[in-house]
N, C-alpha and C. Protein backbone atom coordinates (compact mmCIF):
# COMPACT_ATOMS: atom_id res chain seq x y z
N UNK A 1 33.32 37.60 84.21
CA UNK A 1 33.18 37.78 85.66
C UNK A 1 32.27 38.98 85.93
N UNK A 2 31.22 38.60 86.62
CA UNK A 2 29.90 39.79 86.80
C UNK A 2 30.35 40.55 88.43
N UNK A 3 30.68 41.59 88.31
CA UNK A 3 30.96 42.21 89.72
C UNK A 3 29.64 43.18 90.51
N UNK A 4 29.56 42.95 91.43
CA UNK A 4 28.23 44.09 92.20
C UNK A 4 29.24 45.14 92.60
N UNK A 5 28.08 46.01 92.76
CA UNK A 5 28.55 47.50 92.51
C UNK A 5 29.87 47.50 94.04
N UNK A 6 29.91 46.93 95.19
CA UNK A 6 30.61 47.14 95.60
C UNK A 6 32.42 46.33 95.13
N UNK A 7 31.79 45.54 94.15
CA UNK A 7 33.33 44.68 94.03
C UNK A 7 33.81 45.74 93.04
N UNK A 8 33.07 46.22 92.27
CA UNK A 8 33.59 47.22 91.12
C UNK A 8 34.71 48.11 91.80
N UNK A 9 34.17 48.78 93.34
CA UNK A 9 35.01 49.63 93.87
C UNK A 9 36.68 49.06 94.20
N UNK A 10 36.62 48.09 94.11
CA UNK A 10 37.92 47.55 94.07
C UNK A 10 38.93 47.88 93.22
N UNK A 11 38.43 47.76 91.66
CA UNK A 11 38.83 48.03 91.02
C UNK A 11 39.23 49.11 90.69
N UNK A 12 38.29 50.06 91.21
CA UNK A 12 38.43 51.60 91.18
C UNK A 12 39.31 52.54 92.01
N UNK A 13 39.33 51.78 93.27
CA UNK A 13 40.01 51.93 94.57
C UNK A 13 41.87 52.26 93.88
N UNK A 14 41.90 51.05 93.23
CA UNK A 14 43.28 51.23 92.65
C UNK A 14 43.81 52.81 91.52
N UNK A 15 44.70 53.56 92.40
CA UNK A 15 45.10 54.45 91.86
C UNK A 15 44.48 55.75 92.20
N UNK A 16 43.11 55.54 93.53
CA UNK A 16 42.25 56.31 93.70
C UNK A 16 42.86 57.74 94.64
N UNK A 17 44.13 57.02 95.30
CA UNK A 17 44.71 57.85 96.25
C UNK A 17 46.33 57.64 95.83
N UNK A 18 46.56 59.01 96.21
CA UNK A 18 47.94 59.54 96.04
C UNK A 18 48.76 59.50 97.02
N UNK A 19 49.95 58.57 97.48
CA UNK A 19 50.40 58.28 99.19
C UNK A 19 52.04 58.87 98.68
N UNK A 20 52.66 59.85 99.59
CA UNK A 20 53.29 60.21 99.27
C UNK A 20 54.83 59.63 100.30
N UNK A 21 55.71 59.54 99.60
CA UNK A 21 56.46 58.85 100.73
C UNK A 21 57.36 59.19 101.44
N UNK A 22 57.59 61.06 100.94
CA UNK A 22 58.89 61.69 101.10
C UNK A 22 60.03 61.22 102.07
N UNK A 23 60.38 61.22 103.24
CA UNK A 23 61.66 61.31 103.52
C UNK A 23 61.81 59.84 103.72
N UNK A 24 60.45 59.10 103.55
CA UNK A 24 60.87 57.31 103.38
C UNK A 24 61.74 57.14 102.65
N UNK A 25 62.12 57.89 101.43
CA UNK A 25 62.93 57.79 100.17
C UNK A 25 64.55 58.07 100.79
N UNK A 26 65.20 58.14 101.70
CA UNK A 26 66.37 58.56 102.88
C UNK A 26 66.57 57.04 103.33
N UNK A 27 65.60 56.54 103.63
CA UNK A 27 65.64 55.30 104.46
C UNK A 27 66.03 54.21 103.90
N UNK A 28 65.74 53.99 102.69
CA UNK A 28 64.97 52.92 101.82
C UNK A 28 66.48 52.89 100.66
N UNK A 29 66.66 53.91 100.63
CA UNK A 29 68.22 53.89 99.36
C UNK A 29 69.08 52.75 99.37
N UNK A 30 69.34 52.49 100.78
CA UNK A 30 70.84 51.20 100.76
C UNK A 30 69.82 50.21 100.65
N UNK A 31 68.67 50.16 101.11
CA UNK A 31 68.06 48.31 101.00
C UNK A 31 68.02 48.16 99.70
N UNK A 32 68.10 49.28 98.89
CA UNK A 32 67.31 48.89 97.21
C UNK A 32 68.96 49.10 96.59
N UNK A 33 70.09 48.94 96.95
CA UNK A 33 71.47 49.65 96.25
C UNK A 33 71.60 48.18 95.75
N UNK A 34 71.30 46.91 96.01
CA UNK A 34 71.35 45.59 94.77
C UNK A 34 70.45 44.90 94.53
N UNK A 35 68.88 46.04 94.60
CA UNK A 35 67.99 45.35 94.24
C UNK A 35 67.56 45.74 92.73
N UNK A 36 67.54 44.75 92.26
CA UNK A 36 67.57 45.66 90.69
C UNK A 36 66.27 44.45 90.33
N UNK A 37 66.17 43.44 90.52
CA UNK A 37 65.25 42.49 89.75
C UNK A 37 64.46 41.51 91.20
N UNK A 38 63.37 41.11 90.61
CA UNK A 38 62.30 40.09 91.88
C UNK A 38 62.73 38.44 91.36
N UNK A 39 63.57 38.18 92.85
CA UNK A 39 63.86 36.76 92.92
C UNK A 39 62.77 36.20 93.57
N UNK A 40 61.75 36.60 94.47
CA UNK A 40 61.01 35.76 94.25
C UNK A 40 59.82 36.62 94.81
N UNK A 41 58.48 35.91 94.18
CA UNK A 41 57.67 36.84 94.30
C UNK A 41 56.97 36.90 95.88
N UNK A 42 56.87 38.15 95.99
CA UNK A 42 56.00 38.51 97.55
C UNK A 42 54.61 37.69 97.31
N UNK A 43 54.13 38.35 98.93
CA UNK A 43 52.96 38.46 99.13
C UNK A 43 52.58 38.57 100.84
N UNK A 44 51.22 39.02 100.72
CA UNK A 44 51.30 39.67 101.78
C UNK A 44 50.16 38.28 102.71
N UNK A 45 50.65 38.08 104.24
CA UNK A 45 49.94 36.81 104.59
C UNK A 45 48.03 37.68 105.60
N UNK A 46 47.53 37.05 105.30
CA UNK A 46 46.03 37.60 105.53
C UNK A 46 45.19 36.41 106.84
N UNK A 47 44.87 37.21 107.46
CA UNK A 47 43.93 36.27 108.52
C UNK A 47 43.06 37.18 109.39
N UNK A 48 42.42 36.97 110.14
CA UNK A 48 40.69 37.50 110.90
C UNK A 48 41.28 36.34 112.08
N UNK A 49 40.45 37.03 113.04
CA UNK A 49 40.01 36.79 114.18
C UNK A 49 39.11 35.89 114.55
N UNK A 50 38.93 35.05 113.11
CA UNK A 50 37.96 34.57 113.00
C UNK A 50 38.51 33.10 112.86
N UNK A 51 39.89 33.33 112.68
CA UNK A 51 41.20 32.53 112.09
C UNK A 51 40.91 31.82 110.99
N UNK A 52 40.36 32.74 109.43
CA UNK A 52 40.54 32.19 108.55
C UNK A 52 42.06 32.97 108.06
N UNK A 53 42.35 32.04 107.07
CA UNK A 53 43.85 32.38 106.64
C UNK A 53 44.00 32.13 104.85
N UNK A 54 45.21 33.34 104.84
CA UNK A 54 45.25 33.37 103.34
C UNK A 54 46.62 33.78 102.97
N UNK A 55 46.94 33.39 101.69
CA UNK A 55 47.79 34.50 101.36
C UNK A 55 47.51 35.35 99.62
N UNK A 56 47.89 36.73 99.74
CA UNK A 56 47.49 37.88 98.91
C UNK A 56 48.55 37.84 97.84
N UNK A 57 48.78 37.39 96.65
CA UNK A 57 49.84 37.60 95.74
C UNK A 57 49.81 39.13 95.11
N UNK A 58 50.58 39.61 94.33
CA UNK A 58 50.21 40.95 93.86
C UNK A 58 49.47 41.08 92.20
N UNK A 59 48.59 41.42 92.46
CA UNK A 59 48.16 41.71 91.11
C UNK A 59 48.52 42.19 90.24
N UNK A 60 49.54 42.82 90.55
CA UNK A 60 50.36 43.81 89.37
C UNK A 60 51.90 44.01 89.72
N UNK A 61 52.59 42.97 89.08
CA UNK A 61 54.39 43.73 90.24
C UNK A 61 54.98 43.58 88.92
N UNK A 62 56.30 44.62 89.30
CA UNK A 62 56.83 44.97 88.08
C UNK A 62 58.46 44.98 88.99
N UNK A 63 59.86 45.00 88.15
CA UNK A 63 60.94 45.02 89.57
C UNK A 63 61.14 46.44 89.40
N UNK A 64 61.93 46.60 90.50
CA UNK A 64 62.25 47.33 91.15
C UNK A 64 62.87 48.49 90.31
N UNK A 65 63.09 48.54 89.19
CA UNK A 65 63.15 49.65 87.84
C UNK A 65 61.95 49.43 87.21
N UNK A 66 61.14 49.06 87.31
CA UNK A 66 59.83 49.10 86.69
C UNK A 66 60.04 48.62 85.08
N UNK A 67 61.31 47.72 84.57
CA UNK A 67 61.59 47.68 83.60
C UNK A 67 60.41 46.96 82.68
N UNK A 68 60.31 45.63 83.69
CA UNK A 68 59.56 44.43 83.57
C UNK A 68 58.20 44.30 84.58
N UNK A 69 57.31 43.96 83.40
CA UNK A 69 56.15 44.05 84.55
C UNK A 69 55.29 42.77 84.18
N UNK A 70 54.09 42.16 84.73
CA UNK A 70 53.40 41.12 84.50
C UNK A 70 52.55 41.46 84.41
N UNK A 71 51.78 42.62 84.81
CA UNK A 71 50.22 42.90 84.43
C UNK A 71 50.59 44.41 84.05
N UNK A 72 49.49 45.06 83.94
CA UNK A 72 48.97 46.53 83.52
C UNK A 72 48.07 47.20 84.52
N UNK A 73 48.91 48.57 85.48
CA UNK A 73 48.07 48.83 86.49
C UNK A 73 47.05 49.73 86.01
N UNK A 74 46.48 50.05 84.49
CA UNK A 74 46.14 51.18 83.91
C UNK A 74 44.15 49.65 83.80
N UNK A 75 44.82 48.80 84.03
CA UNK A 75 43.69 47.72 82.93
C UNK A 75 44.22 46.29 83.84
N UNK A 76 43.94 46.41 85.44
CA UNK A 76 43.64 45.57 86.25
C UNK A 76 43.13 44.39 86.25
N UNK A 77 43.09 43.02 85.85
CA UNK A 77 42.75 41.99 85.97
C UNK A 77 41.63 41.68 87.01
N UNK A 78 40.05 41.65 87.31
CA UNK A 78 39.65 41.26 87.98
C UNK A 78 39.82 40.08 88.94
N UNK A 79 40.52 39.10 88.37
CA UNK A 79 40.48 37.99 88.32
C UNK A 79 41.99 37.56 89.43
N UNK A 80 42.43 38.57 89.43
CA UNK A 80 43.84 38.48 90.28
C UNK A 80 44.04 39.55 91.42
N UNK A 81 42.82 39.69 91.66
CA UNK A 81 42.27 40.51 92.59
C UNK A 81 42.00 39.32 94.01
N UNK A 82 42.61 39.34 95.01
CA UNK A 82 42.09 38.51 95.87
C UNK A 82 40.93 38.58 96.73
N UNK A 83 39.87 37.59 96.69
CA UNK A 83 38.78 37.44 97.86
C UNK A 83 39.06 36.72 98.57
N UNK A 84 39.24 37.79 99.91
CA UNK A 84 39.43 37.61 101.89
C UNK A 84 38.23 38.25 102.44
N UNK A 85 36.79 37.19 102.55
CA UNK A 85 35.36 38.46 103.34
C UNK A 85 36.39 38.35 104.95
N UNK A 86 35.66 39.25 105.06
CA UNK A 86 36.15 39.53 106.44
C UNK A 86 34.97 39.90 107.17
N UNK A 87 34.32 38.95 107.70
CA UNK A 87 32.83 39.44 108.38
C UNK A 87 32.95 40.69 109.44
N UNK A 88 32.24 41.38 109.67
CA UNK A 88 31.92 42.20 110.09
C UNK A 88 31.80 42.01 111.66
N UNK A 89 32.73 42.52 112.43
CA UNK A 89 33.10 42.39 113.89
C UNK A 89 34.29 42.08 114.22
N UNK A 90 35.06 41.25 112.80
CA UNK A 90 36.12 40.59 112.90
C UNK A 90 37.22 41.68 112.41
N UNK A 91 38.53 41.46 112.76
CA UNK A 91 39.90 42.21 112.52
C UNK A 91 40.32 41.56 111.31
N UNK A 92 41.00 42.25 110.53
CA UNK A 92 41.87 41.60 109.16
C UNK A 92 43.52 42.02 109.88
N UNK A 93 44.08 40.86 110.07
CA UNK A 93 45.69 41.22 110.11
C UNK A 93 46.67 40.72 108.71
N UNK A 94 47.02 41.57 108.75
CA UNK A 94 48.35 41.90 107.43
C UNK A 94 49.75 41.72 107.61
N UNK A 95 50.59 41.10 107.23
CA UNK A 95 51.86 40.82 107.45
C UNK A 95 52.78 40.38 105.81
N UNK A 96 53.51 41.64 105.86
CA UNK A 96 54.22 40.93 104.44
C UNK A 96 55.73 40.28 104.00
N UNK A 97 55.35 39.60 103.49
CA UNK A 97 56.21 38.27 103.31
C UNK A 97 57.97 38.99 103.21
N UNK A 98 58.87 38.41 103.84
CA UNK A 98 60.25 38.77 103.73
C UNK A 98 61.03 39.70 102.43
N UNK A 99 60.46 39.16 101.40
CA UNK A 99 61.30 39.38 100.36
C UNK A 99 60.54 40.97 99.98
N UNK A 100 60.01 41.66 100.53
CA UNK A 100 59.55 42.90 100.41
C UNK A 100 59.67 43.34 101.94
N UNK A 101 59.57 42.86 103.21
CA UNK A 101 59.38 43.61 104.36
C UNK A 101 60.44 44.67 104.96
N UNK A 102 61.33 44.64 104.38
CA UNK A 102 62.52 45.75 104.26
C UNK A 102 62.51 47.04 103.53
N UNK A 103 61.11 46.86 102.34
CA UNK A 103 60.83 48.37 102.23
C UNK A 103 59.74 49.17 102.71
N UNK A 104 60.19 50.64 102.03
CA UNK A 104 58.66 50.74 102.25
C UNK A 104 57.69 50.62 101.93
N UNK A 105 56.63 50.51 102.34
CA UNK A 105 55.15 50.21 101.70
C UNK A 105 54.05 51.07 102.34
N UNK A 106 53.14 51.17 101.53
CA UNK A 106 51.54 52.25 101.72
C UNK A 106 50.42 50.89 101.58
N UNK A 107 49.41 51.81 102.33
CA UNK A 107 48.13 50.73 102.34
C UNK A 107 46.96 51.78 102.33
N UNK A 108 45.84 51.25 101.66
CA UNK A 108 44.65 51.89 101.45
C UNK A 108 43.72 51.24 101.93
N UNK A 109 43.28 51.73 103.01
CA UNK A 109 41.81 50.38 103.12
C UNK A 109 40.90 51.66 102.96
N UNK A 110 39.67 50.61 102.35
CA UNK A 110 38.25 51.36 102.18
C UNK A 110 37.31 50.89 102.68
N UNK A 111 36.41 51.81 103.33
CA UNK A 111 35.30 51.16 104.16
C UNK A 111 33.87 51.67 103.28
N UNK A 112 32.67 50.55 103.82
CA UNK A 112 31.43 51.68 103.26
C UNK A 112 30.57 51.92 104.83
N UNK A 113 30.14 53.21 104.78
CA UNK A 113 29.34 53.47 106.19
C UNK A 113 28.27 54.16 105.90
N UNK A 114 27.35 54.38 106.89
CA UNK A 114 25.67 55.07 106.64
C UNK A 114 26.23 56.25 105.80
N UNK A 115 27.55 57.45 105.75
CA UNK A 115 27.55 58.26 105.36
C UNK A 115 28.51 58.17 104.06
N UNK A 116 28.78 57.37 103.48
CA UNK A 116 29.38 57.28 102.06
C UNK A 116 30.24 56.52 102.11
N UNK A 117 31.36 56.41 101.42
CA UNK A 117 32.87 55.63 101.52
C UNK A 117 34.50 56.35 102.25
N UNK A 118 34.58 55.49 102.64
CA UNK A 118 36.22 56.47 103.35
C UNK A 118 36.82 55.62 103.09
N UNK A 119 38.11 56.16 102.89
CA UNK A 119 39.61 56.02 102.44
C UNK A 119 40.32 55.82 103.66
N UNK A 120 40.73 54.74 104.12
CA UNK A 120 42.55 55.64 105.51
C UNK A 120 43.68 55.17 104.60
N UNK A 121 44.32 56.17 104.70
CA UNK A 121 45.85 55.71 103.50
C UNK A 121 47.18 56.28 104.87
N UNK A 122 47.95 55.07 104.93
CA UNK A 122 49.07 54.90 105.70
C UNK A 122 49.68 54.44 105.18
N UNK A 123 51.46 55.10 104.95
CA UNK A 123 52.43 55.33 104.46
C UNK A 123 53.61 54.58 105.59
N UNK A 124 54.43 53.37 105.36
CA UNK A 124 55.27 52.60 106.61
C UNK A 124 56.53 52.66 106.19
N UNK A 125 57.26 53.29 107.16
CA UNK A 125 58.90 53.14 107.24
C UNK A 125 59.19 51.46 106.39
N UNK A 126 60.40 51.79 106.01
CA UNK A 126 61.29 50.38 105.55
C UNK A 126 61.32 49.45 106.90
N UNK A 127 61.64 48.38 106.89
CA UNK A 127 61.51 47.23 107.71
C UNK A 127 60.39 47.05 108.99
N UNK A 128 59.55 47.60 108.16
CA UNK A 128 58.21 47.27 109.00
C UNK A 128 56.71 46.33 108.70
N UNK A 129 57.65 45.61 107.66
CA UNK A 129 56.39 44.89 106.25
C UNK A 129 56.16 43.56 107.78
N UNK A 130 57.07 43.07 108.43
CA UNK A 130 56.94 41.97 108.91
C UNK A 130 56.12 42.35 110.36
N UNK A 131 55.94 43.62 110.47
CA UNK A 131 55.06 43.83 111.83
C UNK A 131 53.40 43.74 111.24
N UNK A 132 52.85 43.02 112.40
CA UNK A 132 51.29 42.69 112.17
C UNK A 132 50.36 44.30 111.69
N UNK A 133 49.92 44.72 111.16
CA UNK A 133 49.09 45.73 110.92
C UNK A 133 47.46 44.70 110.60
N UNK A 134 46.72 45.87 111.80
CA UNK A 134 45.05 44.94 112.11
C UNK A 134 44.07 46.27 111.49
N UNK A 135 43.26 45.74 110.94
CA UNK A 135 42.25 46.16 110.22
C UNK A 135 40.94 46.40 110.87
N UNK A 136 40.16 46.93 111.68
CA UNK A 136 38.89 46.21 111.90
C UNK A 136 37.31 46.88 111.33
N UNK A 137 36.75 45.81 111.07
CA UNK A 137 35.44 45.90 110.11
C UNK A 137 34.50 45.90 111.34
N UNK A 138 33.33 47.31 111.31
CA UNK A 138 32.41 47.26 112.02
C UNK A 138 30.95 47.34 111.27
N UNK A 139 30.33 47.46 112.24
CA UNK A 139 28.92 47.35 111.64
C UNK A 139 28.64 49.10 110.65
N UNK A 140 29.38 50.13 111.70
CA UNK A 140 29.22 51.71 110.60
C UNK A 140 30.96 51.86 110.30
N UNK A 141 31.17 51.02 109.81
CA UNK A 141 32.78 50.70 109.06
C UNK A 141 33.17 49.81 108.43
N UNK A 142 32.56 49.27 107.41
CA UNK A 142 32.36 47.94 106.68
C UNK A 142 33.56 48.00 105.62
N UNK A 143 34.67 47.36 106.43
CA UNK A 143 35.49 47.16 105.20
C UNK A 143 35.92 46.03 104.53
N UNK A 144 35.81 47.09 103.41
CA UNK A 144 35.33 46.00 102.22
C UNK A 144 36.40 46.32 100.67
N UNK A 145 37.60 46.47 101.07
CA UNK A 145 38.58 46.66 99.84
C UNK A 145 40.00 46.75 100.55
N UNK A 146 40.91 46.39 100.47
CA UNK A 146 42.05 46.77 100.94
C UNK A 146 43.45 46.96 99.50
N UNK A 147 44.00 47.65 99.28
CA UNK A 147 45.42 47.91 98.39
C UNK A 147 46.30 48.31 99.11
N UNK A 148 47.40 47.47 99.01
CA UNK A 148 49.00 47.70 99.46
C UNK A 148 49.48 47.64 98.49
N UNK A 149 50.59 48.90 98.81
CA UNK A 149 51.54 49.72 97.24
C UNK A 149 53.32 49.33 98.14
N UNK A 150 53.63 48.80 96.67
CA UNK A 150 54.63 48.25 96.83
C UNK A 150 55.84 49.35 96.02
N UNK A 151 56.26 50.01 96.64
CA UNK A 151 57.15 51.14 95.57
C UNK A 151 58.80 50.83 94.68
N UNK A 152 58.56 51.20 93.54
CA UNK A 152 59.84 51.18 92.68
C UNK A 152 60.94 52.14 93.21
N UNK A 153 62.09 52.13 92.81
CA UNK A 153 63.20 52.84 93.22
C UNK A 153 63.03 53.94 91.87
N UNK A 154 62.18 54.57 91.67
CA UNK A 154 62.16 55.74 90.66
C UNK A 154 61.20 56.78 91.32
N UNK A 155 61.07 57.67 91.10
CA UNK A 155 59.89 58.84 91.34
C UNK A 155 59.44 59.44 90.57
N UNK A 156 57.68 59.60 90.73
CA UNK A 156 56.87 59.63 89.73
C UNK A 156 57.71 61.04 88.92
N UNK A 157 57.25 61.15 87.70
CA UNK A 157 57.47 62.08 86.78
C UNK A 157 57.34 63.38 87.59
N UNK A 158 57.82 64.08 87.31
CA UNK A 158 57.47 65.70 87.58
C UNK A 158 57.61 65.61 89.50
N UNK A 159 58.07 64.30 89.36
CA UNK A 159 58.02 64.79 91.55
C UNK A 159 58.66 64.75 92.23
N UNK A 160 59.20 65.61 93.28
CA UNK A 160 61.05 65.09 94.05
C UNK A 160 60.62 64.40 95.30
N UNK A 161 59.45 64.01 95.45
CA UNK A 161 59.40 63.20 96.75
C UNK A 161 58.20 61.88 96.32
N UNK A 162 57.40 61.88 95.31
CA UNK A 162 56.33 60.75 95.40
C UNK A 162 57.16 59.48 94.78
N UNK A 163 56.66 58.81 95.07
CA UNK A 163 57.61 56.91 94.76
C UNK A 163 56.58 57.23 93.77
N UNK A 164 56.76 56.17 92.36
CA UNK A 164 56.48 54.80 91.66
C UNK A 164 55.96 53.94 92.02
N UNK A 165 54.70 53.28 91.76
CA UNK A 165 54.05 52.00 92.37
C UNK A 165 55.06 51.09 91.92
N UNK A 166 55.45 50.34 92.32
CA UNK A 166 56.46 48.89 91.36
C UNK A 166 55.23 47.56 91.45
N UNK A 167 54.25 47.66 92.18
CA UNK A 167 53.57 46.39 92.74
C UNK A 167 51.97 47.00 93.58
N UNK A 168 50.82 45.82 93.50
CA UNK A 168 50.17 46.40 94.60
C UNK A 168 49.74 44.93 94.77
N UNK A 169 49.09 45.00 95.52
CA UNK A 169 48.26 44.01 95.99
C UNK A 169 47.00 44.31 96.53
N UNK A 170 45.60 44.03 95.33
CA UNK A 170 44.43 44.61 95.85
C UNK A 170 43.84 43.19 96.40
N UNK A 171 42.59 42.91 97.72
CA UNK A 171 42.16 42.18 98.43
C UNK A 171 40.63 43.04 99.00
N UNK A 172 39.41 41.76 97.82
CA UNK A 172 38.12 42.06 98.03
C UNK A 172 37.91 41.81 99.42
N UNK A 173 37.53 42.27 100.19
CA UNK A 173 37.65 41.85 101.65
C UNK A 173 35.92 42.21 102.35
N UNK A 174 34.92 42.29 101.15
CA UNK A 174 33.54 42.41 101.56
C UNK A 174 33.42 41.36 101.95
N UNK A 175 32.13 41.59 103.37
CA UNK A 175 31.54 40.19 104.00
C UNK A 175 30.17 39.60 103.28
N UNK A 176 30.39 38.15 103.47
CA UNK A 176 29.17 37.56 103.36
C UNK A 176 28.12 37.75 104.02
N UNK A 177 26.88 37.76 102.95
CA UNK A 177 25.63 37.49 104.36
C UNK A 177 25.09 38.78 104.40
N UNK A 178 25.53 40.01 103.98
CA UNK A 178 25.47 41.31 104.60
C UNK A 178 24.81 42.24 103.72
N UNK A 179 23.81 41.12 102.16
CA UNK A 179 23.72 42.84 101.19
C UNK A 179 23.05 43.83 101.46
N UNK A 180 21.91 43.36 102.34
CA UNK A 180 21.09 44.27 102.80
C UNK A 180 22.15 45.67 102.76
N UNK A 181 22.84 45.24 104.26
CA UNK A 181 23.53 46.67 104.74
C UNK A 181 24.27 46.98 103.46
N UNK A 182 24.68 46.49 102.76
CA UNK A 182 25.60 46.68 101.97
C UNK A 182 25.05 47.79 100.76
N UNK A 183 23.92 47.53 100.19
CA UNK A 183 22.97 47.84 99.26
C UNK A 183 22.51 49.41 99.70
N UNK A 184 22.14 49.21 101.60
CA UNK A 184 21.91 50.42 101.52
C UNK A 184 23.32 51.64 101.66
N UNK A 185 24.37 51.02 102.37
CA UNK A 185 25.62 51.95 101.97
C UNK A 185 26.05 52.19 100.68
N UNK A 186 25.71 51.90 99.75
CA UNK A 186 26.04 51.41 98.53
C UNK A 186 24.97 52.98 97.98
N UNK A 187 24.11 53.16 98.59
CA UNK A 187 22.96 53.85 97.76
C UNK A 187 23.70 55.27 98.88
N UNK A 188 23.74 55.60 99.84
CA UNK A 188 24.48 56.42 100.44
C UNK A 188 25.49 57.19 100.15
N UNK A 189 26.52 56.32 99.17
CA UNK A 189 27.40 56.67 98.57
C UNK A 189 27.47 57.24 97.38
N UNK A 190 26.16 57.33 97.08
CA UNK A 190 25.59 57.24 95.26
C UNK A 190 26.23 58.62 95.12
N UNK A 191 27.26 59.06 94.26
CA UNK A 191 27.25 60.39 93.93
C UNK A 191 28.36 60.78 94.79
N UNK A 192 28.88 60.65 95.51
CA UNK A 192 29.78 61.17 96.48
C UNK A 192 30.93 60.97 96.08
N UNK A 193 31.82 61.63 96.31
CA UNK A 193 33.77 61.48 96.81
C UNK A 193 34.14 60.51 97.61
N UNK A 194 34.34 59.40 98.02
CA UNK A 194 34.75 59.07 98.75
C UNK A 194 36.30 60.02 99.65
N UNK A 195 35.58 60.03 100.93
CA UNK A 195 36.86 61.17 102.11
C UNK A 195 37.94 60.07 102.33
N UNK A 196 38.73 60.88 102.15
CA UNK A 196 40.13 60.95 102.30
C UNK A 196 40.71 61.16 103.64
N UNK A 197 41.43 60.24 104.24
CA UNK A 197 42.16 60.30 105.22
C UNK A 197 43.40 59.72 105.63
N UNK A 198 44.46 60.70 106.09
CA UNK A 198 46.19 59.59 106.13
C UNK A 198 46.05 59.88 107.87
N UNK A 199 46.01 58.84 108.13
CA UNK A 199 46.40 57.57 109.02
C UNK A 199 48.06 58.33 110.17
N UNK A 200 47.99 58.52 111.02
CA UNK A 200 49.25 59.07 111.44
C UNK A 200 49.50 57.88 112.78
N UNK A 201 48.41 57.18 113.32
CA UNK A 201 48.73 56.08 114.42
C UNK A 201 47.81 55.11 113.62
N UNK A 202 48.59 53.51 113.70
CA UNK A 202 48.26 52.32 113.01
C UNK A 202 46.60 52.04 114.22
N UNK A 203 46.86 52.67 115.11
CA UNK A 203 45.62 52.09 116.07
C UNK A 203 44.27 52.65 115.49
N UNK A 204 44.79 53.65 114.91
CA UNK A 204 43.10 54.62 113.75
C UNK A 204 42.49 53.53 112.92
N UNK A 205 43.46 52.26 112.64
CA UNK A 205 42.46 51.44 112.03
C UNK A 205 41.74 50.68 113.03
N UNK A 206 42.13 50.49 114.04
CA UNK A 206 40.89 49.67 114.83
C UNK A 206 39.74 50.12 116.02
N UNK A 207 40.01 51.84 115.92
CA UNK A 207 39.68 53.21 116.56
C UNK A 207 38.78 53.63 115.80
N UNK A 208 37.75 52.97 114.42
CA UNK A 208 37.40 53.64 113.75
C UNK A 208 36.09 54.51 114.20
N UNK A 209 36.16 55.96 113.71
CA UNK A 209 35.21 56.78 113.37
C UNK A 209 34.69 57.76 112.51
């Protein structure tokens, strides 16, 4: 599988940001007190304004002790990576499937713009997987990667407040039609950090600046 330099970022995207979940971890205790194993697998449901429709399986889920896992988040599968373009003008809405919408969950979308790549990383209370969260892709906000982190009932090593990924679900979400612009954000970015930003109102994703 031959990737262009922007699908690569997908790949890269994963693990790129650190979402911290602290006092989510208060909330979230009794939903997870008999969850010990995945009866059935999530996923998160995907559609545009454009009303194409999809659904996002996870590329990497492991249960809820991280005992058992199906992939390797260290050595990502291209291939189980989902493509959703999301043309450019159009909204991406997100909604995740029952058997996860009771916890909490983080989301990373990445955009590319005239001035490099940005990050928004938003961190969601427990029982909020089933509320719509909208995305929108502009012409100087081209987004084009999305990861939702699905968290284990453990905390990372050495930390009294960061979750465990248990799961993510990454979704190529570059548009067709577009390399021009794409090529030249792409060269914009050459060398840079992609900026970092957490998200404190869900409306910053469709507010973008």
């Amino acid at each position: 599988m031959n990737l262009t330099s922007s699908e690569k970022k997908t790949i890269a995207l994963i693990g790129a940001a650190v979402l911290l979940y602290g006092a989510l971890i208060v909330g979230a205790a009794a939903l997870w007190a008999s969850r010990t194993t995945v009866d059935e697998r999530p996923f998160a449901e995907l559609s545009t304004s454009g009303k194409q429709f999809a659904r996002a399986y996870p590329t990497v889920l492991c249960d809820y002790e991280k005992k058992h896992c199906d992939g390797d988040f260290l050595r990502v599968d291209p291939n189980r990576v989902t493509r959703f373009p999301v043309p450019i003008g159009q909204t991406l809405s997100i909604r995740l499937s029952d058997e996860v919408s009771g916890d909490p969950w983080s989301i990373i979308a990445q955009y590319v713009t005239p001035n490099g790549s940005q990050l928004l990383l938003k961190n969601f209370a427990p029982k909020t997987g089933t509320q719509i969260l909208r995305l929108a892709s502009t012409r100087t906000h081209v987004l084009i990667n999305v990861q939702i982190n699905l968290p284990a009932k453990l905390l990372v090593r050495d930390s009294d407040y960061e979750l465990a990924t248990r799961g993510l679900i990454a979704v190529n979400t570059i548009p067709e039609g577009e390399k021009a612009l794409l090529d030249a954000y792409d060269k914009a970015a050459t060398g840079k950090e992609p900026k970092q930003r957490q998200v404190d109102d869900v409306t910053e994703f469709t507010t973008l600046r």
